[in-house]
Protein backbone atom coordinates (compact mmCIF):
# COMPACT_ATOMS: atom_id res chain seq x y z
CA UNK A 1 111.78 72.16 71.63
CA UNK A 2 108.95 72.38 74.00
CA UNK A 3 110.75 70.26 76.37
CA UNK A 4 113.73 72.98 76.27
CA UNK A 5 111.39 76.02 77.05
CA UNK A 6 109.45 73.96 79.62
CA UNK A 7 112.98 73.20 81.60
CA UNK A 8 114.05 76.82 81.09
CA UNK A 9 110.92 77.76 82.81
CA UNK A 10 110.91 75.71 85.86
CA UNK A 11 114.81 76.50 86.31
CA UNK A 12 114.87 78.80 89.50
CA UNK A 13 118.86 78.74 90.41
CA UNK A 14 119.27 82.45 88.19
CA UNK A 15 116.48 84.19 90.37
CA UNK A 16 118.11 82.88 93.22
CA UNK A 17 121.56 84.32 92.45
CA UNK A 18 119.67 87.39 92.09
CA UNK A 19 118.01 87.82 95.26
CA UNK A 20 121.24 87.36 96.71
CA UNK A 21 122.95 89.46 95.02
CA UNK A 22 119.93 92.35 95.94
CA UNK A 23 120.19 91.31 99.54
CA UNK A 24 124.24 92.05 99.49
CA UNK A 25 123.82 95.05 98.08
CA UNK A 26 120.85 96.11 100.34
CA UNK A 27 123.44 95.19 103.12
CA UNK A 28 126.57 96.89 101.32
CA UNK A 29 124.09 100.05 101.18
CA UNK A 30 123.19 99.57 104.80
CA UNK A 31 127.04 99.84 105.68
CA UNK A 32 127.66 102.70 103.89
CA UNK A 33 124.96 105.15 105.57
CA UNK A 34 125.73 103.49 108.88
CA UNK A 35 129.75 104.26 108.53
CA UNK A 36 128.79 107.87 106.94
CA UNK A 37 126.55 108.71 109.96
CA UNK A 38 129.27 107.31 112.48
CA UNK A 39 132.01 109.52 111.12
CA UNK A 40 130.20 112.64 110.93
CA UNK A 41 129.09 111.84 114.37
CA UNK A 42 133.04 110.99 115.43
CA UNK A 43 134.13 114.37 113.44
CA UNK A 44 131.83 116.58 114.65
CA UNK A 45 132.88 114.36 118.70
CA UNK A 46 136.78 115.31 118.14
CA UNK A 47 136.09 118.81 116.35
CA UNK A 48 134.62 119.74 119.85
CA UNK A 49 137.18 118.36 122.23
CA UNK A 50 139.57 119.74 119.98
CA UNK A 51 137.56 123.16 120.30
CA UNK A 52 137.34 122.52 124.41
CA UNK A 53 141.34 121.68 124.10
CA UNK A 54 141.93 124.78 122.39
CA UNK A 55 140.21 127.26 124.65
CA UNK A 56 141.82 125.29 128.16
C-alpha cells in the first residue's frame, strides 16, 4: 500500500497538465484585453472619421 502512495507521490504528469492549462488561459486572458482595447481604439478611429465625414 505504501508502494501505491509512494508512486502517487512522485507522479508529476497531473501538475503538468495543470500548468498548461494556467498558461492557456493566462494567454486566452491576454487576448481578450488585447482585442477589447483594439476595438475601442478602432471604434472610437471610425466614430471620428465618420464625425469628420459628416461635417465635410
Amino acid at each position: 500500500m505504501s508502494k501505491i502512495f509512494a508512486r502517487f507521490a512522485k507522479d508529476e504528469s497531473g501538475a503538468t497538465a495543470i500548468e498548461y492549462g494556467l498558461i492557456a488561459a493566462l494567454i486566452a486572458l491576454a487576448i481578450m484585453v488585447g482585442a477589447g482595447a483594439l476595438g475601442n481604439k478602432l471604434n472610437s478611429q471610425f466614430t471620428y472619421i465618420a464625425g469628420k465625414l459628416k461635417n465635410s
